[in-house]
Protein backbone atom coordinates (compact mmCIF):
# COMPACT_ATOMS: atom_id res chain seq x y z
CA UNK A 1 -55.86 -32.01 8.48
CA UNK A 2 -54.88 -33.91 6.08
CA UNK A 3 -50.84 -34.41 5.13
CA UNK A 4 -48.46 -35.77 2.63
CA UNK A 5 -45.48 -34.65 4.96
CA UNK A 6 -41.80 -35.23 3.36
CA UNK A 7 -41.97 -35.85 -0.18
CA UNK A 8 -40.09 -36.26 -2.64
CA UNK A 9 -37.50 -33.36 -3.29
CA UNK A 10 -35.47 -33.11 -6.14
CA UNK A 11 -32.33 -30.91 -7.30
CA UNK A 12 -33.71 -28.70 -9.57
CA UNK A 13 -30.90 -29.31 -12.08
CA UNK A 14 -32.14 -33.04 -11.93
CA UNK A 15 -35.51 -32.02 -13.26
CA UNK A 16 -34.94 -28.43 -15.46
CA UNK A 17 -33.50 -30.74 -18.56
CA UNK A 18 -36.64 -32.99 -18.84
CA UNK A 19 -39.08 -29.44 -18.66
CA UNK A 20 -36.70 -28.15 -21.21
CA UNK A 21 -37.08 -30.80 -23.35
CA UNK A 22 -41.11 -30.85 -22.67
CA UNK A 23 -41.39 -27.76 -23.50
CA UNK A 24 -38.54 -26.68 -26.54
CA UNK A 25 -40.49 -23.05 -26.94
CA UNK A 26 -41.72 -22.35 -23.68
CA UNK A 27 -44.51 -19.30 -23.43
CA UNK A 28 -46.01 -20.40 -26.66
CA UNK A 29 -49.45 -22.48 -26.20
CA UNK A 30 -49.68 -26.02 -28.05
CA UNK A 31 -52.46 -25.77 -30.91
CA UNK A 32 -55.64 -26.88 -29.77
CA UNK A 33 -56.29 -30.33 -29.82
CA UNK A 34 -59.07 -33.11 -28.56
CA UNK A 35 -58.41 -33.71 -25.23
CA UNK A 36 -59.61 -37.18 -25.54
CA UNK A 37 -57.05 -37.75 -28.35
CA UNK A 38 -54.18 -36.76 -26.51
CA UNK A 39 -55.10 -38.57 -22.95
CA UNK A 40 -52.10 -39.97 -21.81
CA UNK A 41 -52.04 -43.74 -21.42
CA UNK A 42 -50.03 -45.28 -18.03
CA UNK A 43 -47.57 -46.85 -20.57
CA UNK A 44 -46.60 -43.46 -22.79
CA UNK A 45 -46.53 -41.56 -19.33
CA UNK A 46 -43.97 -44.66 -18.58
CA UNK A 47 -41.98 -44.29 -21.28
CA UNK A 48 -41.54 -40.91 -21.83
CA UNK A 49 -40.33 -40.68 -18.15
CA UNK A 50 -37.84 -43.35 -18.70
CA UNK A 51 -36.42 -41.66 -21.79
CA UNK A 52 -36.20 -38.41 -20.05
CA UNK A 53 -33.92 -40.01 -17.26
CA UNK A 54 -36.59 -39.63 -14.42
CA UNK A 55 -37.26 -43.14 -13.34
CA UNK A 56 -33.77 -44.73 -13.50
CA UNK A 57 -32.64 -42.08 -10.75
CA UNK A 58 -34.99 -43.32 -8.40
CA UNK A 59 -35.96 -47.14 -7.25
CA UNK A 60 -39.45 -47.63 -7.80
CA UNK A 61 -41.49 -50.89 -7.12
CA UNK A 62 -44.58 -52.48 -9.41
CA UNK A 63 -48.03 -51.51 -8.27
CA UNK A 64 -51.50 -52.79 -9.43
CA UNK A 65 -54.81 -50.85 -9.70
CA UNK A 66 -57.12 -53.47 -9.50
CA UNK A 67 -56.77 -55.24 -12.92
CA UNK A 68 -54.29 -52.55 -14.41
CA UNK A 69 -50.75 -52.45 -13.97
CA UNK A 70 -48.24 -53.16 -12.98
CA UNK A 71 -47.40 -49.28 -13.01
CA UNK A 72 -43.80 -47.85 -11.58
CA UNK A 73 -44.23 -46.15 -8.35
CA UNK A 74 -41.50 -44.59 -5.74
CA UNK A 75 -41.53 -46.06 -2.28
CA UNK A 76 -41.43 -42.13 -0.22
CA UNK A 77 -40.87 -43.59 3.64
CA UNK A 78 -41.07 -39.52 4.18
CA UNK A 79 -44.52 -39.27 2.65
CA UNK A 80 -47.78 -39.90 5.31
CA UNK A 81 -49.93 -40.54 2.18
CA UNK A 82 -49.44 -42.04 -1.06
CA UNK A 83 -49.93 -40.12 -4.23
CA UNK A 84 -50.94 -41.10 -7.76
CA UNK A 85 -50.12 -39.14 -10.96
CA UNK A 86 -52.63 -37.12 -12.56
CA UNK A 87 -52.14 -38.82 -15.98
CA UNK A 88 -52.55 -42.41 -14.18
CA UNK A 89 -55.63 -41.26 -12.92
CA UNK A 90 -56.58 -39.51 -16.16
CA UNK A 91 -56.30 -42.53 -18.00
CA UNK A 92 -57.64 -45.08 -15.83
CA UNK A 93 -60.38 -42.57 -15.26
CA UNK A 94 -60.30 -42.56 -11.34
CA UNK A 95 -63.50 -41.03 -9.29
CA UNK A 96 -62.75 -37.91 -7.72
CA UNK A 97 -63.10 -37.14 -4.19
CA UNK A 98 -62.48 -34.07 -2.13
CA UNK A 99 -59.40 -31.65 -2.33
CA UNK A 100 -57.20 -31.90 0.82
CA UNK A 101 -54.47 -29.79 2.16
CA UNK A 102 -51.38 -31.22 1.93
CA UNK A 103 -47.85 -30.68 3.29
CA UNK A 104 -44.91 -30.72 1.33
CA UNK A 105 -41.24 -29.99 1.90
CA UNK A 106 -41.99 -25.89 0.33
CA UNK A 107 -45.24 -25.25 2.74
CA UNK A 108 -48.96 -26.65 2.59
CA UNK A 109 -51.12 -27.00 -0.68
CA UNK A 110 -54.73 -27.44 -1.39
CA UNK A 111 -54.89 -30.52 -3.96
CA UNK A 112 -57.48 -32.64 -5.59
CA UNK A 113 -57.69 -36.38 -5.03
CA UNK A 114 -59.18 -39.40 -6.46
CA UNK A 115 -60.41 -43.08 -5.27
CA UNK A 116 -58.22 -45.32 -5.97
CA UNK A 117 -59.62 -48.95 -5.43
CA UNK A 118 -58.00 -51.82 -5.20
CA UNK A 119 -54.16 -50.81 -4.91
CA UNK A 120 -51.39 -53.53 -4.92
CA UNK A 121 -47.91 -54.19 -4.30
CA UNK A 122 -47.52 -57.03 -6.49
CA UNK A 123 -45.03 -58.50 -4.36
CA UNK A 124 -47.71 -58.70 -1.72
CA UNK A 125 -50.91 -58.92 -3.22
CA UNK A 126 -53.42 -57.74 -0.80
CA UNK A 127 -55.89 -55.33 -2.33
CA UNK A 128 -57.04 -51.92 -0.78
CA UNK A 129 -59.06 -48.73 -1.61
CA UNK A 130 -57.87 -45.37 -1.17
CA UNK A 131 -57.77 -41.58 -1.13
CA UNK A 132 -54.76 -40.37 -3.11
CA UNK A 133 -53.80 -36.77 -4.15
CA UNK A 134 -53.18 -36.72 -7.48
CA UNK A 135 -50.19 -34.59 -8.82
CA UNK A 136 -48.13 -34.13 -12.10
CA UNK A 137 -45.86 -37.36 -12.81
CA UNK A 138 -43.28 -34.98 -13.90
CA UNK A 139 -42.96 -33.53 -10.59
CA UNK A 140 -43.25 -36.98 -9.27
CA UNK A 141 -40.98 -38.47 -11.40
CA UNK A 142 -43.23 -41.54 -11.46
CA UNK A 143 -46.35 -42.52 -12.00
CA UNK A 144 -47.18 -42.79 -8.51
CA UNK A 145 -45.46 -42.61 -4.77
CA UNK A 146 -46.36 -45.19 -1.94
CA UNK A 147 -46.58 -43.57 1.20
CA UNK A 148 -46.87 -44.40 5.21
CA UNK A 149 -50.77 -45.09 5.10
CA UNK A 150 -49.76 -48.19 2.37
CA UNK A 151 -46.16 -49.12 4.09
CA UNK A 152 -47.11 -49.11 7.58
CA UNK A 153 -47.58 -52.74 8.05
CA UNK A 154 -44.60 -54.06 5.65
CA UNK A 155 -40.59 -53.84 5.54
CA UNK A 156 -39.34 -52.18 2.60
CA UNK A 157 -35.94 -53.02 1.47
CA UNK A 158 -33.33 -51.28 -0.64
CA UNK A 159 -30.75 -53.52 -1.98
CA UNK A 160 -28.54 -50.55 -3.86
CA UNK A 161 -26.02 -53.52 -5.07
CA UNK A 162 -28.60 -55.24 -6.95
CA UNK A 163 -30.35 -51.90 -7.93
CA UNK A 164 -33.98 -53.15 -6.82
CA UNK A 165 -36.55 -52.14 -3.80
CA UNK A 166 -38.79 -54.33 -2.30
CA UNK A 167 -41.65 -54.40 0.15
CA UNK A 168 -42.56 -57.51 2.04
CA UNK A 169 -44.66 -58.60 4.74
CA UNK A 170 -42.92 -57.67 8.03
CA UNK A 171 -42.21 -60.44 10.64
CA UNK A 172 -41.78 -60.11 13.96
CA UNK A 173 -37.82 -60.45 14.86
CA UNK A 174 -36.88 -62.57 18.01
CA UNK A 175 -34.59 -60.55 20.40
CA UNK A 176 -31.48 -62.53 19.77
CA UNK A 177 -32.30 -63.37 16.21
CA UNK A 178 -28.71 -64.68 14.24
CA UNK A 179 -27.91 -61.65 11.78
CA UNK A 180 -25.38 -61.27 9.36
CA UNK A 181 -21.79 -59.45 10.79
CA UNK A 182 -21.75 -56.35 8.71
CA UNK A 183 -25.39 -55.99 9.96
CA UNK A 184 -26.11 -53.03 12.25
CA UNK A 185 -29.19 -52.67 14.07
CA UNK A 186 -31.03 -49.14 15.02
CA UNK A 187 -34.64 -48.68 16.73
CA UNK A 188 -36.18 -46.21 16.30
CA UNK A 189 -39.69 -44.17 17.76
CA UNK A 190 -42.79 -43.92 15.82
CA UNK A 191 -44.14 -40.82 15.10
CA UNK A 192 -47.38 -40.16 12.59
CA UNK A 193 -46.07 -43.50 11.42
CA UNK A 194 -43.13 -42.49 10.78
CA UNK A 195 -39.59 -43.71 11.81
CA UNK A 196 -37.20 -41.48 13.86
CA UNK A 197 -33.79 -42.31 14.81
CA UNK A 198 -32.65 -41.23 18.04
CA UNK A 199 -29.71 -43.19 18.31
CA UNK A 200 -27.91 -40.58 16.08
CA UNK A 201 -24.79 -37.92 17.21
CA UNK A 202 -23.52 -34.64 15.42
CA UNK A 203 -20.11 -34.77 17.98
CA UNK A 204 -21.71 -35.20 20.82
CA UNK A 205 -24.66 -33.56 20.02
CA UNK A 206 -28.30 -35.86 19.95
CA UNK A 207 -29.82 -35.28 17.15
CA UNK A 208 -33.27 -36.74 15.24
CA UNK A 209 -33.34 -38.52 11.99
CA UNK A 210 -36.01 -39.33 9.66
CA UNK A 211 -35.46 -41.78 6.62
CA UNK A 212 -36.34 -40.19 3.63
CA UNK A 213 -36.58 -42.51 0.84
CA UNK A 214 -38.31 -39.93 -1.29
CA UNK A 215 -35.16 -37.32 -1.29
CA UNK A 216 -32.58 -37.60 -3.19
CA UNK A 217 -30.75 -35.60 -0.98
CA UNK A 218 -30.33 -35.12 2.62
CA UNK A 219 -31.71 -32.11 4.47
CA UNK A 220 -30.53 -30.66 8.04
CA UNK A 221 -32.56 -28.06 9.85
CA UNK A 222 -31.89 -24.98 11.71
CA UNK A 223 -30.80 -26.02 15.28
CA UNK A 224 -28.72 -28.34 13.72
CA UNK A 225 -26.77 -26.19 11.45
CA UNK A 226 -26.54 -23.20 14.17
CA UNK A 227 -24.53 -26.11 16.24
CA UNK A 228 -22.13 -27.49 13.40
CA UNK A 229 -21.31 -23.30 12.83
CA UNK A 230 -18.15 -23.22 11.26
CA UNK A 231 -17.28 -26.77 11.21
CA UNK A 232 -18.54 -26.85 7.97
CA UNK A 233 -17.19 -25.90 4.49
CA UNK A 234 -18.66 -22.63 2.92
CA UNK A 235 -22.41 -23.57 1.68
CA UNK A 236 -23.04 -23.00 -1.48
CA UNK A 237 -26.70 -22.23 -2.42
CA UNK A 238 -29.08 -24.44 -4.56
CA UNK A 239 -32.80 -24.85 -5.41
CA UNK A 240 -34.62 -27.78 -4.83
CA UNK A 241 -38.24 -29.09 -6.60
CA UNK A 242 -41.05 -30.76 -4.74
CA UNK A 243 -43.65 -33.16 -5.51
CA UNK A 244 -46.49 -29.95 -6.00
CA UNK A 245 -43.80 -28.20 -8.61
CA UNK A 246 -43.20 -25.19 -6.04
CA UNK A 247 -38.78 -24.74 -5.29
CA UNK A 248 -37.23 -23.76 -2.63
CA UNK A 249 -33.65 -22.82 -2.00
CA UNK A 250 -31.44 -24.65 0.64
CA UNK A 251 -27.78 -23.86 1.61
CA UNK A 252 -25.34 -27.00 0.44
CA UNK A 253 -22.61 -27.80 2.65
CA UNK A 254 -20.90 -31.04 4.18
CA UNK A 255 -21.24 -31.74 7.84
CA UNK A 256 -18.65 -33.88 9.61
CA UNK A 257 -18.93 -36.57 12.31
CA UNK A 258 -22.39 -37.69 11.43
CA UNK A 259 -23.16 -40.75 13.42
CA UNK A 260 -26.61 -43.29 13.39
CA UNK A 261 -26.47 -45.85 15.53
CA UNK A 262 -22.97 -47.27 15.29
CA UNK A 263 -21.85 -45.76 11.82
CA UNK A 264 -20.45 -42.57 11.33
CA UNK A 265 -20.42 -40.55 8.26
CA UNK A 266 -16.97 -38.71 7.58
CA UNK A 267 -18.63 -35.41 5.84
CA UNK A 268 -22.38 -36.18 5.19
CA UNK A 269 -23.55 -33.39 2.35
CA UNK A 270 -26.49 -32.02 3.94
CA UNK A 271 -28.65 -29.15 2.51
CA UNK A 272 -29.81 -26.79 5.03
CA UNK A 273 -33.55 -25.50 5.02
CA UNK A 274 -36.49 -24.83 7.49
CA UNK A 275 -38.96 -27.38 5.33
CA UNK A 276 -42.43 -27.66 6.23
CA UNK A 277 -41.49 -31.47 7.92
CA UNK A 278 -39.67 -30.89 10.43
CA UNK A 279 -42.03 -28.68 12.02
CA UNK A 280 -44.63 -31.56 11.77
CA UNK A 281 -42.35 -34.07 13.20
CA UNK A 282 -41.91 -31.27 16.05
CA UNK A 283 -38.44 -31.01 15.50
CA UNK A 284 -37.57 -27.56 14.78
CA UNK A 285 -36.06 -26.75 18.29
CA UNK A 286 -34.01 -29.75 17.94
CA UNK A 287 -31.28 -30.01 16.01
CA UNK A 288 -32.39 -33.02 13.03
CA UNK A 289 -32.07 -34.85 9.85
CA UNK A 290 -33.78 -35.83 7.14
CA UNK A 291 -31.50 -38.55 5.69
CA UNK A 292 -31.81 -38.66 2.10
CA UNK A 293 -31.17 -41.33 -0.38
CA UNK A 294 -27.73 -40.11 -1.30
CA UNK A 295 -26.58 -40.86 2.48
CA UNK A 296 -28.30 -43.93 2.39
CA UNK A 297 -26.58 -45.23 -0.64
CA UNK A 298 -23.44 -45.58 0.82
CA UNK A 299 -24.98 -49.24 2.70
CA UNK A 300 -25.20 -51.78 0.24
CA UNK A 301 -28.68 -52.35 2.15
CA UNK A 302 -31.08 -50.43 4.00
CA UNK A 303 -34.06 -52.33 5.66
CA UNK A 304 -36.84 -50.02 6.96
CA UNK A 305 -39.48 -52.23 9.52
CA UNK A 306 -42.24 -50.24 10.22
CA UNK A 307 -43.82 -52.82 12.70
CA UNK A 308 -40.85 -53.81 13.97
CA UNK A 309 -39.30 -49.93 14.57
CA UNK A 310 -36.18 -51.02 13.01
CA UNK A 311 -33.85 -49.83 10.56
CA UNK A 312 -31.20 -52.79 9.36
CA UNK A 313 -27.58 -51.41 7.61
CA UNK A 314 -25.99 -54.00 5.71
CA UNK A 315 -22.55 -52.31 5.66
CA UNK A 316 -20.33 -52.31 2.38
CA UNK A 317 -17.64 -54.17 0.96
CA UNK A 318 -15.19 -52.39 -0.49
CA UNK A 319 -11.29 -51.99 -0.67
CA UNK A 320 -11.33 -51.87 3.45
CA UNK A 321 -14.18 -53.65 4.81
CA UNK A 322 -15.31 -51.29 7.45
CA UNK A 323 -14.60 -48.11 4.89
CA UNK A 324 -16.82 -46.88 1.68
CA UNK A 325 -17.32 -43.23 0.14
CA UNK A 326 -20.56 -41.34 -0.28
CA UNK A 327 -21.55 -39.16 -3.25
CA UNK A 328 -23.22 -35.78 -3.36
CA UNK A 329 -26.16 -35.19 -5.29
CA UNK A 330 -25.00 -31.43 -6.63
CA UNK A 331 -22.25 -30.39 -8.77
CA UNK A 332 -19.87 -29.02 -6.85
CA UNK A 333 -20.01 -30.29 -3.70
CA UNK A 334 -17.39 -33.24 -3.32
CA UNK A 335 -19.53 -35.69 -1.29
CA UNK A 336 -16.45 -37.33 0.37
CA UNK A 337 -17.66 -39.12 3.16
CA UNK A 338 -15.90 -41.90 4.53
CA UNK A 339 -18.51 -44.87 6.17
CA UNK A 340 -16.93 -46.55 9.58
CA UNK A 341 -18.03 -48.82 11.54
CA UNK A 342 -17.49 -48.54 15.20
């Protein structure tokens, strides 16, 4: 079976302005036109994204199809496979291979893909043919999303004080390696290719986290919100958008006393929803995480070493060296969340 896993998941107020704006009169069809007149080129696709707010929202590194390129796509460290936009392929006009059945965060999908040879990350080089689904770029936000099955052997960095995200070659790190002070350190356990933290504490309570570059916000399962109970504010409810365009609703709260490895999150906004992941991570009896890029902006750097099983927090510097404030994704919801060090 074949699996995208955790992708990209969206607010839905994020998105409903640039459908809105698509589509001024929705319910009434466009006049007919030829379709090979109004083929969208990689560069329109581009730049209608960017002037609809999509792209900036999200850090997205330069990719190559063979000659072509280099095209925007979002590194997803939550997504098993990577996935190119319909209108890419459209206009580059990609061979099409068998549908697959995917999994997304709102259930599993039956989707067409196409071959994608030679894909590059032109800060790397090295050339590769794949299998992609290909889905809507408004759903995706980009024109593409680079998954596990591309990332696997690399370290992709997230430098959120220089606005930029990068994927290297990873090398191996000596056990006493110098690092820099305000450096913290977590291994994690590889699962599907993905990396879960273990090291990671609600209280006192164990509990599993997933990096989730591809969601803008942070998601918390079952287990774990039947053991925070009432220690958390009243939830308020929202509705998210995935990669395939289906929504699903999740309950928005902050949780207090977050902790991975050694920093703890004052009140980490979390939204609360059984999504199809966790159950193919195998952690629905468990209570779990699936930390978002709002959480992980508070670090002025996340490194994620697949290889290596690490994840590297550069810790901020701010008005108290040891302190900085997170942000939450949805109106309404305060996001205060002191970051210590301990």
């Amino acid at each position: 079976m074949n699996r995208l896993a955790a992708l990209l998941l969206l607010p839905l107020a994020a998105t409903a302005g640039a459908h809105d704006r698509q589509n001024p009169r929705e319910g009434t069809p466009p006049p007919p036109q030829d379709p090979a007149l109004t083929m969208p080129t990689p560069e329109n696709v581009e730049a209608t994204l960017l002037a609809l707010g999509e792209i900036d929202k999200r850090l997205t590194v330069p990719v190559a199809v063979g000659n072509s390129g280099p095209y925007n796509f979002i590194i997803d460290t939550g997504a098993e496979r990577t996935v190119v936009s319909r209108e890419l392929a459209g206009s580059l006009r990609l061979g099409a291979s068998a549908p697959v059945v995917i999994t997304s965060m709102t259930g599993r999908d039956r989707v067409n893909t196409v071959v994608v040879p030679g894909l590059s990350i032109k800060s790397i080089g090295e050339q590769h043919t794949i299998i992609a689904p290909a889905l809507e770029a408004r759903n995706l936000g980009a024109l593409g999303l680079l998954g596990i099955d591309t990332l696997r052997n690399h370290q992709v960095t997230i430098d959120f004080e220089k606005g930029i995200m990068a994927v290297r070659p990873s090398v191996k790190r000596k056990t006493f390696a110098k690092r820099d002070p305000d450096e913290i350190v977590v291994t994690a356990k590889n699962v599907f290719g993905q990396l879960i933290v273990t090291d990671a504490y609600y209280d006192n309570t164990r509990i599993q986290v997933v990096l989730d570059t591809g969601s803008q916000v942070t998601m918390g399962n079952n287990a774990l919100r039947k053991r925070v109970g009432r220690d958390a504010p009243k939830a308020q409810p929202i509705t998210l958008t995935s990669v395939i365009g289906n929504r699903t609703t999740a309950d928005y709260t902050e949780v207090p006393n977050i902790t991975v490895g050694k920093v703890r999150f004052g009140a980490m906004p979390v939204a609360f929803a059984e999504v199809a992941p966790f159950e193919r991570f195998g952690l629905t009896r468990r209570p779990a995480l699936l930390l978002g890029m709002d959480a992980l902006r508070s670090f002025r750097r996340v490194d994620i070493d697949f290889p290596n099983r690490q994840v590297r927090f550069l810790m901020p510097v701010d008005r108290s060296p040891k302190e900085r404030t997170t942000g939450s994704m949805i109106p309404g919801v305060s996001g205060s969340s002191p970051l210590t060090r301990y």
